[in-house]
N, C-alpha and C. Protein backbone atom coordinates (compact mmCIF):
# COMPACT_ATOMS: atom_id res chain seq x y z
N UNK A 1 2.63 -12.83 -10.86
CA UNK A 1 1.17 -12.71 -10.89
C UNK A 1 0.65 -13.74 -11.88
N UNK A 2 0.07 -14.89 -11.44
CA UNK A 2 -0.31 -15.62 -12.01
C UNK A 2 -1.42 -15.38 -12.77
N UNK A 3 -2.46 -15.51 -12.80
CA UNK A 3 -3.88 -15.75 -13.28
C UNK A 3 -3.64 -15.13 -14.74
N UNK A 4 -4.51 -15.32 -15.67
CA UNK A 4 -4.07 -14.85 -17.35
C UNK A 4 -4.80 -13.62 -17.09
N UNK A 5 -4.41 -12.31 -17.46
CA UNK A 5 -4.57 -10.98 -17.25
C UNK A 5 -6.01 -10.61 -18.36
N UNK A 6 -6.13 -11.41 -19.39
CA UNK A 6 -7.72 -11.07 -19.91
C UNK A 6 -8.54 -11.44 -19.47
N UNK A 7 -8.63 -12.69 -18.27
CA UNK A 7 -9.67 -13.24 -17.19
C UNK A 7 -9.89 -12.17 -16.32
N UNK A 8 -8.94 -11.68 -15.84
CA UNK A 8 -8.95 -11.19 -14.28
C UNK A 8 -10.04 -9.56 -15.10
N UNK A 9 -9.48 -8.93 -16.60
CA UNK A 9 -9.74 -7.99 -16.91
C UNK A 9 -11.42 -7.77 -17.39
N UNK A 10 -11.71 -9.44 -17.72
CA UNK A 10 -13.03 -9.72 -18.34
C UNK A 10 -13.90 -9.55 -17.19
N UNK A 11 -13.37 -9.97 -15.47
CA UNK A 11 -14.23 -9.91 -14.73
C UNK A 11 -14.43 -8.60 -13.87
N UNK A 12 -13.34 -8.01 -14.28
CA UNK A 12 -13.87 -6.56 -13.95
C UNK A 12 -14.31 -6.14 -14.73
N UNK A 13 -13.96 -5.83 -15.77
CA UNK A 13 -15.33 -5.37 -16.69
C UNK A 13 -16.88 -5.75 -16.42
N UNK A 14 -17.01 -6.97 -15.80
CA UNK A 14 -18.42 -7.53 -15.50
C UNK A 14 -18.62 -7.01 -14.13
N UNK A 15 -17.66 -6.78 -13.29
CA UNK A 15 -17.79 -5.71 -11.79
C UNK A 15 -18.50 -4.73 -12.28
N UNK A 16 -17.34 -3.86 -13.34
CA UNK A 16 -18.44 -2.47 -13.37
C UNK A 16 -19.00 -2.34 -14.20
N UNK A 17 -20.14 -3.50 -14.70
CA UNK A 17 -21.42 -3.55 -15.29
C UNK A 17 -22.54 -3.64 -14.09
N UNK A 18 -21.89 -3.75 -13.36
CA UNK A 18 -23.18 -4.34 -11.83
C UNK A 18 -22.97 -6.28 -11.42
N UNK A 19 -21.96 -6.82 -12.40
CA UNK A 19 -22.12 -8.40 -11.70
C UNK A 19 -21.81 -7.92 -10.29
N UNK A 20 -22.31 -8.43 -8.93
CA UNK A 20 -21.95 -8.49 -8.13
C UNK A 20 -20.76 -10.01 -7.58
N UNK A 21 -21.12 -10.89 -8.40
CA UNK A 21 -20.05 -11.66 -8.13
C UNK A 21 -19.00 -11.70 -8.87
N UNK A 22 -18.80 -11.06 -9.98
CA UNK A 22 -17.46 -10.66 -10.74
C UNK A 22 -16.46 -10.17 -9.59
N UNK A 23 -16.50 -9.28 -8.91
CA UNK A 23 -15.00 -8.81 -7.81
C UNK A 23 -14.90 -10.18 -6.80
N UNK A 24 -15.75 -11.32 -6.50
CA UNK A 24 -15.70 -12.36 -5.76
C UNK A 24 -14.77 -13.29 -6.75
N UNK A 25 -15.27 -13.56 -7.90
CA UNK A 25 -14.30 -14.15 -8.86
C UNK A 25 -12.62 -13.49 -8.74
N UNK A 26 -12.92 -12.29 -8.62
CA UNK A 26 -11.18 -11.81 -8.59
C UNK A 26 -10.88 -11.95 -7.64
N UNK A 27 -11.04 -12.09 -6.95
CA UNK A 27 -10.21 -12.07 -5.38
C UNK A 27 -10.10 -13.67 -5.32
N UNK A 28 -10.94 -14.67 -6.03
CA UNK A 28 -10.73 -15.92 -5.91
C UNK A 28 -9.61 -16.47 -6.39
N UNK A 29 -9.31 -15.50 -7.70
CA UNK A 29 -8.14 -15.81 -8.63
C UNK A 29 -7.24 -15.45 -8.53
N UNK A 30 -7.20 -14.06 -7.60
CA UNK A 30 -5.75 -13.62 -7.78
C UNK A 30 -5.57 -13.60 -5.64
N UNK A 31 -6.05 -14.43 -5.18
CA UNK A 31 -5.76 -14.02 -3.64
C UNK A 31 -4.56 -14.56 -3.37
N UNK A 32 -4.04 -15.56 -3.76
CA UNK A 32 -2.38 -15.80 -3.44
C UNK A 32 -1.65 -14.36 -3.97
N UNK A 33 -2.13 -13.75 -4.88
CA UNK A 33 -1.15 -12.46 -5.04
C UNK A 33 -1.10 -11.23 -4.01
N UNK A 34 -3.15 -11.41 -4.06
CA UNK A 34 -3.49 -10.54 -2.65
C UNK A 34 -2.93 -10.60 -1.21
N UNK A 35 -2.50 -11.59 -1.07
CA UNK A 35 -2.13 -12.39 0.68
C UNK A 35 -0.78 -12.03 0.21
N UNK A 36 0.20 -12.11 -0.41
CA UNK A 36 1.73 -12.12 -0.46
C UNK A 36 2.02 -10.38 -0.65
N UNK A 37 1.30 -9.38 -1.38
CA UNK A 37 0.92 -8.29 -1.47
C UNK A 37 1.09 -8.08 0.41
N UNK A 38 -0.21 -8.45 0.94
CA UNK A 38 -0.46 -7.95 2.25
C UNK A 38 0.72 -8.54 3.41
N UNK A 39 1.15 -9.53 3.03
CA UNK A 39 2.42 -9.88 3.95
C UNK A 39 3.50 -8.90 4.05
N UNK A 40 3.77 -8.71 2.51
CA UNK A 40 4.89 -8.10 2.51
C UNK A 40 4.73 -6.63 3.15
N UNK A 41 3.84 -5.96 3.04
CA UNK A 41 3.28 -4.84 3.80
C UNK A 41 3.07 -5.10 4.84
N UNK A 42 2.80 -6.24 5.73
CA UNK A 42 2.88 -6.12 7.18
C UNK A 42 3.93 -5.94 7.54
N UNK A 43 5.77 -7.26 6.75
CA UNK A 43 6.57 -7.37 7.33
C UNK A 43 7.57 -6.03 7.22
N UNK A 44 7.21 -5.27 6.41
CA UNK A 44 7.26 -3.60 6.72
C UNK A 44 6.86 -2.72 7.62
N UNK A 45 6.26 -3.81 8.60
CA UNK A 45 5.58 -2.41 9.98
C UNK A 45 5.54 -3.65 11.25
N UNK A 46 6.28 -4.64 10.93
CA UNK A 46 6.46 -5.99 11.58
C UNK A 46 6.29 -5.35 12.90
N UNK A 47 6.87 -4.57 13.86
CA UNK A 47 6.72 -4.07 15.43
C UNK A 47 5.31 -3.44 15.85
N UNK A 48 5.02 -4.23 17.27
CA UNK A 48 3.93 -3.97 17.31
C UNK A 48 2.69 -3.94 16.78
N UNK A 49 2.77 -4.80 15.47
CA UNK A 49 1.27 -4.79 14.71
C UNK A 49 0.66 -5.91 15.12
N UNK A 50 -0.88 -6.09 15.43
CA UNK A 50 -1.19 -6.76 15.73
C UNK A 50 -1.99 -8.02 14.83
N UNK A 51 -2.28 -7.06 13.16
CA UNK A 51 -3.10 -7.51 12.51
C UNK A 51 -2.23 -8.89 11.87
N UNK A 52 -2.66 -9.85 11.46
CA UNK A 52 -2.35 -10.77 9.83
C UNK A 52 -2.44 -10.29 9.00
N UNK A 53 -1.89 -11.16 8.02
CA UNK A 53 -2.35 -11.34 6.58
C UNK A 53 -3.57 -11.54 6.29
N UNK A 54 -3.95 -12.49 6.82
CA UNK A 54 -5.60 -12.70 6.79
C UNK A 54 -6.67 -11.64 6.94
N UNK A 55 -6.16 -10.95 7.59
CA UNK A 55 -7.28 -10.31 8.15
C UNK A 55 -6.79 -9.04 6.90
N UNK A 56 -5.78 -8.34 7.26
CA UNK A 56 -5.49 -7.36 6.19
C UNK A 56 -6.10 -7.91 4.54
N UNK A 57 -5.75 -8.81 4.32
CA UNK A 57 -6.82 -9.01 2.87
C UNK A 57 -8.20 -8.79 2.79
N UNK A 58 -8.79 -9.80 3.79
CA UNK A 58 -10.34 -9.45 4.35
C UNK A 58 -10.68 -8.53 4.61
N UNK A 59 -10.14 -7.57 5.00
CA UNK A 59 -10.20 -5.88 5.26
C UNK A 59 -10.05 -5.60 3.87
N UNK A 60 -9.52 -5.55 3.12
CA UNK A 60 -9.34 -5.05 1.40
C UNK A 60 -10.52 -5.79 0.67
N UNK A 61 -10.73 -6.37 0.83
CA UNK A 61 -11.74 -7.16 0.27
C UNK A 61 -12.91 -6.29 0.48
N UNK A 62 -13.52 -6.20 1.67
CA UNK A 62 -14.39 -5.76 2.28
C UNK A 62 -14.53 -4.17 2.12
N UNK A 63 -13.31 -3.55 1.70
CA UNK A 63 -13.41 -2.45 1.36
C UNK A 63 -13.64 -2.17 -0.70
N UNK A 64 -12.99 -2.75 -0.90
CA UNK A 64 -13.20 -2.82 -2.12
C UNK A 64 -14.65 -3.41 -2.50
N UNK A 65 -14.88 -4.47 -2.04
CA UNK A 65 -16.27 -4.52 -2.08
C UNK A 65 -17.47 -3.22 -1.88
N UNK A 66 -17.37 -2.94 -1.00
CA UNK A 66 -18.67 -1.57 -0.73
C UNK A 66 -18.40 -0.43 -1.34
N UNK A 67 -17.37 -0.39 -2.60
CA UNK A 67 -17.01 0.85 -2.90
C UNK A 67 -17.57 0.59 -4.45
N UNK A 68 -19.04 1.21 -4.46
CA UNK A 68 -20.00 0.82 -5.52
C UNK A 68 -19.22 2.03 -6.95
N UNK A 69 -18.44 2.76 -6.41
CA UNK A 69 -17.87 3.60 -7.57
C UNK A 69 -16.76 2.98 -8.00
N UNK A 70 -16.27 1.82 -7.34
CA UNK A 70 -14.74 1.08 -8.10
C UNK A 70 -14.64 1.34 -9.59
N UNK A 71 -13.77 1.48 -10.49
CA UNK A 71 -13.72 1.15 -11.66
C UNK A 71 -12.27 0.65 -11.58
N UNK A 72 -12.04 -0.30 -11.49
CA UNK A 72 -11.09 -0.95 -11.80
C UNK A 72 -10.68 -1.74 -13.64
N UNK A 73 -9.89 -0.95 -14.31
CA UNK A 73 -9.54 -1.34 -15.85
C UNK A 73 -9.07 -2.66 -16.23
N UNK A 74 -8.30 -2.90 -15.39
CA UNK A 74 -7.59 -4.17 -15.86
C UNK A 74 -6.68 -4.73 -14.15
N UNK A 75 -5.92 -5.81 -14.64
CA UNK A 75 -5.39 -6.63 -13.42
C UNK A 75 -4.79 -6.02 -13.01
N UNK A 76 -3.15 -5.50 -13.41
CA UNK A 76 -2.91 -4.65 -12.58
C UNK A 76 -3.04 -2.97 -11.96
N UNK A 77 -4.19 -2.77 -12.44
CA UNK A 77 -4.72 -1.61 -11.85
C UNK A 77 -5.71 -1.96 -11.07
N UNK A 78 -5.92 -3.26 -10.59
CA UNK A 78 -6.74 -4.04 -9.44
C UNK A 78 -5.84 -4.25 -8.36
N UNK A 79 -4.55 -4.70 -9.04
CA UNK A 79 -3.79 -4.62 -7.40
C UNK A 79 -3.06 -3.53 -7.23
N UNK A 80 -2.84 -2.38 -7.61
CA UNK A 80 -2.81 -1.11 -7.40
C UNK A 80 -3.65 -0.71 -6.63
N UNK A 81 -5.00 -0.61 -7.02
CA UNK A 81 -6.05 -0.32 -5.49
C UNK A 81 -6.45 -1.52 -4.65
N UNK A 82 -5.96 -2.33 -4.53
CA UNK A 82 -5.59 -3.31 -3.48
C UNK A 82 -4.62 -3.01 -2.64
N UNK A 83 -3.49 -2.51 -3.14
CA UNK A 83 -2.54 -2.40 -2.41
C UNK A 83 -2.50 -1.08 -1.55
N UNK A 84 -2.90 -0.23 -2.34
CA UNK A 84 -3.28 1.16 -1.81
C UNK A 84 -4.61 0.96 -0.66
N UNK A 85 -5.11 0.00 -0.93
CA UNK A 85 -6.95 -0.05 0.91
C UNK A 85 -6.17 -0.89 1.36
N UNK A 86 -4.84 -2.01 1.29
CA UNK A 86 -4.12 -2.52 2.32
C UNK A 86 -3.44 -1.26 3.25
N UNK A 87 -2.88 -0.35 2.58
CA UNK A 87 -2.13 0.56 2.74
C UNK A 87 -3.05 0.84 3.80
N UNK A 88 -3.87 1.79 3.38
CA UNK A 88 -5.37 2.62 4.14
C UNK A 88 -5.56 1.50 5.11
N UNK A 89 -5.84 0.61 5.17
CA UNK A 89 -5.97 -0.21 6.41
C UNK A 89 -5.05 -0.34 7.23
N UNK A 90 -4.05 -0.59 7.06
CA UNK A 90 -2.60 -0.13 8.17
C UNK A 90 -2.11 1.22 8.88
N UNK A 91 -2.60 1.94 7.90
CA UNK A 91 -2.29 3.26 8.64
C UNK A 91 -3.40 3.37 9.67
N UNK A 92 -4.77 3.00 9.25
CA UNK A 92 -5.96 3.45 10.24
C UNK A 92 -5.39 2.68 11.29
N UNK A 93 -5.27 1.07 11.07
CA UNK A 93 -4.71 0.47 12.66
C UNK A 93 -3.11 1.07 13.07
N UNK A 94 -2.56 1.85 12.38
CA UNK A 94 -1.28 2.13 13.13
C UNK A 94 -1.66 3.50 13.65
N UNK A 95 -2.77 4.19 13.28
CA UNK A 95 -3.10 5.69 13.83
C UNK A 95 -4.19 4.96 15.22
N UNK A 96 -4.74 4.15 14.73
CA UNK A 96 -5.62 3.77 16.23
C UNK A 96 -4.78 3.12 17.56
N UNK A 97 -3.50 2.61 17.17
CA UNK A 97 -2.25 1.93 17.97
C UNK A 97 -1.83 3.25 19.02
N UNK A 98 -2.17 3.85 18.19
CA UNK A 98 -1.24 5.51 18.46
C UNK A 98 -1.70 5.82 19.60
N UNK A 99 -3.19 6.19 18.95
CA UNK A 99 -4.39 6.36 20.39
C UNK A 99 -4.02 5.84 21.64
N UNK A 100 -4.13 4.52 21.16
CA UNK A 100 -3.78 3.41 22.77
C UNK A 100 -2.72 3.93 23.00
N UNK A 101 -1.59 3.55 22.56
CA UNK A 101 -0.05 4.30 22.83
C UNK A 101 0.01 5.20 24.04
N UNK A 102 -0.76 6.42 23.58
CA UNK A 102 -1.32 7.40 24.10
C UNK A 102 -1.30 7.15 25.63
N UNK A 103 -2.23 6.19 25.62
CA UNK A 103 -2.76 5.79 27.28
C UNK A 103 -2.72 4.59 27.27
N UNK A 104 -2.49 3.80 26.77
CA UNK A 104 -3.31 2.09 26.48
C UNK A 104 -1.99 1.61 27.01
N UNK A 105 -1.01 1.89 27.23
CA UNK A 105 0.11 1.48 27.79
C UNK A 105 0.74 -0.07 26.82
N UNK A 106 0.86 0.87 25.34
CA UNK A 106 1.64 -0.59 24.52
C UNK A 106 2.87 -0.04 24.02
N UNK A 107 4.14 -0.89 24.61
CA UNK A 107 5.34 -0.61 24.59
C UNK A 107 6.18 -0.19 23.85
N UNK A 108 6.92 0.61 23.45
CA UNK A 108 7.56 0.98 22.09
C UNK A 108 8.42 -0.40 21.66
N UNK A 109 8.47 -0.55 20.38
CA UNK A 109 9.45 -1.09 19.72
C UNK A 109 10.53 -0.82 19.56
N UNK A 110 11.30 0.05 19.65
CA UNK A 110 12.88 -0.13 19.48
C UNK A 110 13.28 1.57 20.48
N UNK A 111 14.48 2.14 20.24
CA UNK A 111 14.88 3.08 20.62
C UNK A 111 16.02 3.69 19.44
N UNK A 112 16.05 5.13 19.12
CA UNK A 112 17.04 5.57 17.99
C UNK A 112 18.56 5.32 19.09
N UNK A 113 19.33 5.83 18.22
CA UNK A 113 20.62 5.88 18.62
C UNK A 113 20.83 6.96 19.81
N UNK A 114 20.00 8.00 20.25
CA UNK A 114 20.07 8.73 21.13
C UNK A 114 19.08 8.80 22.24
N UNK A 115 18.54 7.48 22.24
CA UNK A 115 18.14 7.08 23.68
C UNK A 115 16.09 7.56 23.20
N UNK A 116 15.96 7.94 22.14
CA UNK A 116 14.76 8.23 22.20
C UNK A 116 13.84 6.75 21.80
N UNK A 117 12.26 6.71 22.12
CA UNK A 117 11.65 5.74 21.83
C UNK A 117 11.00 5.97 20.63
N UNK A 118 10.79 5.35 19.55
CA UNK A 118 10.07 5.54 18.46
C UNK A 118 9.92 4.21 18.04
N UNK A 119 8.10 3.90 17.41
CA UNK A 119 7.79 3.00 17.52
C UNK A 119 7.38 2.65 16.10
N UNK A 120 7.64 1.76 14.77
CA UNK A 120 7.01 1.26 13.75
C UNK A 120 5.97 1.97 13.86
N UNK A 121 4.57 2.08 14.51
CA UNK A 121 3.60 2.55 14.36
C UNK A 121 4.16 4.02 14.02
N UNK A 122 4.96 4.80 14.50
CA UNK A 122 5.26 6.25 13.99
C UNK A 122 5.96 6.25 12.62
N UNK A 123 6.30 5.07 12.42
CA UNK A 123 7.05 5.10 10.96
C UNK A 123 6.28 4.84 9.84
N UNK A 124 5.05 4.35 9.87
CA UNK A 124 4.15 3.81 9.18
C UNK A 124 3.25 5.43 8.90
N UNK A 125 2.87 6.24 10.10
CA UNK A 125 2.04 7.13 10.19
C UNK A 125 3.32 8.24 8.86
N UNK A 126 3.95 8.62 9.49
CA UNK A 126 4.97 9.60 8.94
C UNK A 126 5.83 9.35 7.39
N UNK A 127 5.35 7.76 7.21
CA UNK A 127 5.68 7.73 5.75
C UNK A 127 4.52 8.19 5.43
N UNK A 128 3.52 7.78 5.61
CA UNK A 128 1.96 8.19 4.80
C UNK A 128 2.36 9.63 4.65
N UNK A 129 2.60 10.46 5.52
CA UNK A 129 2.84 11.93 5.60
C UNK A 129 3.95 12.36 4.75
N UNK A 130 4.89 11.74 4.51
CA UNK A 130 5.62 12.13 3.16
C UNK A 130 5.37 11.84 2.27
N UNK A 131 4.69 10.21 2.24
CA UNK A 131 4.23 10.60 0.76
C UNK A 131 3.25 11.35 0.17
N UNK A 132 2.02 11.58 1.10
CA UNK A 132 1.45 12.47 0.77
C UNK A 132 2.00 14.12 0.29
N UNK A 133 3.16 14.52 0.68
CA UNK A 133 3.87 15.78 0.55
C UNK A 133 4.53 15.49 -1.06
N UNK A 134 5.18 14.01 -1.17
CA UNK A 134 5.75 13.71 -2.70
C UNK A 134 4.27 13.89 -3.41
N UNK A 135 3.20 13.21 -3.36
CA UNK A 135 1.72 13.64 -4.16
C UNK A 135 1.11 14.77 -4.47
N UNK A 136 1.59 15.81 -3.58
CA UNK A 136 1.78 17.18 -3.74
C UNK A 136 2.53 17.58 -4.37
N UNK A 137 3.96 17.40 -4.83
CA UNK A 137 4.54 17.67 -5.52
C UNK A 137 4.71 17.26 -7.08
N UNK A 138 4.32 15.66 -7.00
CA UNK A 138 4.65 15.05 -8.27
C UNK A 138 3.63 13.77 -7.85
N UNK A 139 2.42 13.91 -8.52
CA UNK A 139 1.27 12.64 -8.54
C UNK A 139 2.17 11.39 -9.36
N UNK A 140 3.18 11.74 -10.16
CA UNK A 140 2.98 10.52 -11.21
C UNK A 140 3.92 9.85 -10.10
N UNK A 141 4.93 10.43 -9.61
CA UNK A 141 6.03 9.53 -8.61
C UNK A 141 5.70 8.88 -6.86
N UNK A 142 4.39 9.42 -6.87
CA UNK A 142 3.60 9.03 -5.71
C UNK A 142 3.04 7.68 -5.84
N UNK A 143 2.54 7.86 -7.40
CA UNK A 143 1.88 6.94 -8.07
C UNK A 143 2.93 5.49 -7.73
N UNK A 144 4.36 5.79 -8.39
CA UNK A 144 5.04 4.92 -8.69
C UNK A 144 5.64 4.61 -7.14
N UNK A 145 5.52 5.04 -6.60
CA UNK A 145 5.64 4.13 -4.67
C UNK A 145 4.61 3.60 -4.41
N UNK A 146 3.78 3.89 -4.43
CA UNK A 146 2.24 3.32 -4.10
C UNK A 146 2.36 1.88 -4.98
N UNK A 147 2.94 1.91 -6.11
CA UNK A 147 2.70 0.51 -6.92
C UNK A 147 4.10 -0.02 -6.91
N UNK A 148 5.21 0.32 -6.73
CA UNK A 148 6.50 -0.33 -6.26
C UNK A 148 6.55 -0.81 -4.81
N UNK A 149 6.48 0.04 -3.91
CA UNK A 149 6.80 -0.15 -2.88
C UNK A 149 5.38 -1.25 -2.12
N UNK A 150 4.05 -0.50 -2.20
CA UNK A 150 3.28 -0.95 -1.67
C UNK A 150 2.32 -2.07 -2.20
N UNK A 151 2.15 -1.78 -3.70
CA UNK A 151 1.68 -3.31 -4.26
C UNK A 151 2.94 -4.36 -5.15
N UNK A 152 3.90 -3.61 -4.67
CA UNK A 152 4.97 -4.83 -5.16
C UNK A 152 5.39 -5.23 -6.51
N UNK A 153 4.92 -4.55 -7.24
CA UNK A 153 4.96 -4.14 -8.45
C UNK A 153 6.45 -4.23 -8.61
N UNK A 154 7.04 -5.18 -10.20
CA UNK A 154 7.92 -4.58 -10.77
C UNK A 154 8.09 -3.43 -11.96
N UNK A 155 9.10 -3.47 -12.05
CA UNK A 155 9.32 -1.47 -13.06
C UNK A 155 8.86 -1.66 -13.88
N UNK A 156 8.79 -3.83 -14.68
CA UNK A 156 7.98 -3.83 -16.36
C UNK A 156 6.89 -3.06 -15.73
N UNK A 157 6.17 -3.93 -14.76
CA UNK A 157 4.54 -3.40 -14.48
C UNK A 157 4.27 -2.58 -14.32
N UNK A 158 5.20 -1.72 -13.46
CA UNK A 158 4.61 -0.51 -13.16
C UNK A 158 4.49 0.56 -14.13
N UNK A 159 5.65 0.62 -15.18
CA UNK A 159 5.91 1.24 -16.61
C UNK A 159 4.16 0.83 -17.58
N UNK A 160 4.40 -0.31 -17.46
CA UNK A 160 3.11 -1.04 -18.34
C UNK A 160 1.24 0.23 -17.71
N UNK A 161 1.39 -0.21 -16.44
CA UNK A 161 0.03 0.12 -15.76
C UNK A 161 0.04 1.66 -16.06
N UNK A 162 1.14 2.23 -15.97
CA UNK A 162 1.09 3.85 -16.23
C UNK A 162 1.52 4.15 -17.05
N UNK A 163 1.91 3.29 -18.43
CA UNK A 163 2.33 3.51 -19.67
C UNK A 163 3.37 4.50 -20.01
N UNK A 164 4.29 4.26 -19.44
CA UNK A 164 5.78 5.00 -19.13
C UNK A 164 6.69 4.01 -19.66
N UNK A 165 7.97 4.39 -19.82
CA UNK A 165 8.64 3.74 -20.19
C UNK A 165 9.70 3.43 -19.02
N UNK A 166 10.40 1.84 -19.19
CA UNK A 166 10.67 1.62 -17.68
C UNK A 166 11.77 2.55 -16.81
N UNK A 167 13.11 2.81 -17.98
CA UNK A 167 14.04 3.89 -17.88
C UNK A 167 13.29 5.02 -17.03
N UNK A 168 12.33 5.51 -17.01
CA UNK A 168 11.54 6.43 -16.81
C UNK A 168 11.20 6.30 -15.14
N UNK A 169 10.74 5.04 -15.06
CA UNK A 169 9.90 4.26 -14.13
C UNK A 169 11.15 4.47 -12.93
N UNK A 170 11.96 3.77 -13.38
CA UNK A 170 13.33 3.70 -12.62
C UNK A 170 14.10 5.23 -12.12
N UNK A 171 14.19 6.01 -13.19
CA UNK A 171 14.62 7.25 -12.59
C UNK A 171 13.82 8.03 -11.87
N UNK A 172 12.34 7.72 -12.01
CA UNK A 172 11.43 8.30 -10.85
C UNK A 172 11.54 7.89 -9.08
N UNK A 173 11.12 6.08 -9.49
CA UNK A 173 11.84 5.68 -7.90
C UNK A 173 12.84 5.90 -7.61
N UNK A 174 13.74 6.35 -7.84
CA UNK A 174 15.15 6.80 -7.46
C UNK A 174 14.72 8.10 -6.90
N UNK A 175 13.97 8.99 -7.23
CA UNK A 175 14.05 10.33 -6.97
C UNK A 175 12.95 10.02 -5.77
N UNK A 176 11.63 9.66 -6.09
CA UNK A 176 11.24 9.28 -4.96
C UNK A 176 11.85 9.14 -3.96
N UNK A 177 12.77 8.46 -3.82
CA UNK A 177 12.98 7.40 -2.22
C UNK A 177 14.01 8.43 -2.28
N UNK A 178 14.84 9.29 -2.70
CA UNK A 178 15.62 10.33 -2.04
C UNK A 178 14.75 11.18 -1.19
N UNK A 179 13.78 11.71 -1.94
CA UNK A 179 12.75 12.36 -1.65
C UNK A 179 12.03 12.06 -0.40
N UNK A 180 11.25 10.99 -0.19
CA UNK A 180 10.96 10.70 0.82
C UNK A 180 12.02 10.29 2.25
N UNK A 181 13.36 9.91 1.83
CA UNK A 181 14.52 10.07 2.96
C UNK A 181 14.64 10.50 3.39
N UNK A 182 15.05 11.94 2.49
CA UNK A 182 15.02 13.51 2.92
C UNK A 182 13.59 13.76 4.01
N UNK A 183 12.58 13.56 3.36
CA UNK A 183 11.50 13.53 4.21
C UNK A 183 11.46 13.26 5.97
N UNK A 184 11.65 11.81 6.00
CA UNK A 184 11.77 11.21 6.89
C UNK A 184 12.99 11.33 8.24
N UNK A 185 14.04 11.51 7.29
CA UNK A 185 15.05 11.76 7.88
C UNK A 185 14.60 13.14 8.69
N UNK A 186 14.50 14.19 7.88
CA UNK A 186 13.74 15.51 8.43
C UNK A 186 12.87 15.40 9.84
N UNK A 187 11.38 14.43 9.24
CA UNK A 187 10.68 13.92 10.85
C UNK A 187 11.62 13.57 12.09
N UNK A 188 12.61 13.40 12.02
CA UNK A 188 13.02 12.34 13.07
C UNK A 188 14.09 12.94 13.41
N UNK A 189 14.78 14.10 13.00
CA UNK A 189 16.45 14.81 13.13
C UNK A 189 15.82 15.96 14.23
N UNK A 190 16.36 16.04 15.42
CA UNK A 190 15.67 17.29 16.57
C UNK A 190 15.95 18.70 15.65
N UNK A 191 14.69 19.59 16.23
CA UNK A 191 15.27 20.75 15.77
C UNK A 191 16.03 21.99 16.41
């Protein structure tokens, strides 16, 4: 993450004073982080998606923009809720995919090992659904997928943004991603 972190922090602070072009300044400065952020989250749902990079930023943008209650603290608690309305934007187009799916006649992506069809778009929907069940259980380790997994965050940062220590940081994602396995694995095992 390039840009010097008391710039990016000075101009949110001037966001939530009312500058309206302060969040235009951030997205100017940090959009190579924003676009590599949103790639890497597409090439996680790579089947069947139809959206870009481009457009998935512009969608975050655009959402973050009209959300006159933002308070965003500092840089990386800017791409924390960046990464989280990328998030929200993929699931809405992988729940509207669904729809079509439905009837719209768009082809599955792969098949499991026992002949069934299951498509990225269901894997995208049904993680949201576990993690929402880990957020139920434990906010702080929900927290720490949302900013590992989905804004790309390393353990310094993510330790730093939630003021944990990284040891900490680390034995949480660990429990997480059992957690959500278990999860997932669960969705998808017949009963």
């Amino acid at each position: 993450m390039n840009p010097e972190p008391g710039d990016i922090t000075e101009m949110l602070a001037r966001s939530r004073q009312g500058d309206p072009a302060a969040l235009d300044q951030v997205f100017a400065r940090v959009h190579a982080e924003v676009h590599r952020i949103a790639h890497l989250q597409l090439l996680r749902v790579k089947g069947g998606n139809t959206l870009t990079t481009t457009a998935v930023v512009n969608e975050a943008y655009l959402k973050l923009a009209r959300a006159p209650e933002l308070a965003v603290e500092d840089r990386e608690h800017f791409f924390a809720i960046a990464a989280l309305a990328m998030r929200q934007i993929l699931l809405n187009h992988a729940r509207s995919r669904r729809a079509q799916k439905r009837g719209g006649g768009v082809s599955p992506v792969w098949r499991t090992e026992d002949g069934t069809v299951e498509s990225k778009i269901d894997q995208v929907i049904e993680l949201d659904a576990a993690l929402e069940r880990l957020r139920e259980k434990d906010e702080r380790m929900a927290r720490i997928v949302d900013l590992r997994y989905f804004a790309g965050l390393t353990v310094e940062e993510t330790a730093t943004l939630l003021g944990l220590a990284d040891r900490t940081v680390r034995r949480d994602w660990r429990v997480a991603r059992a957690f959500l396995y278990r999860e997932l694995m669960s969705a998808t095992s017949p009963e």
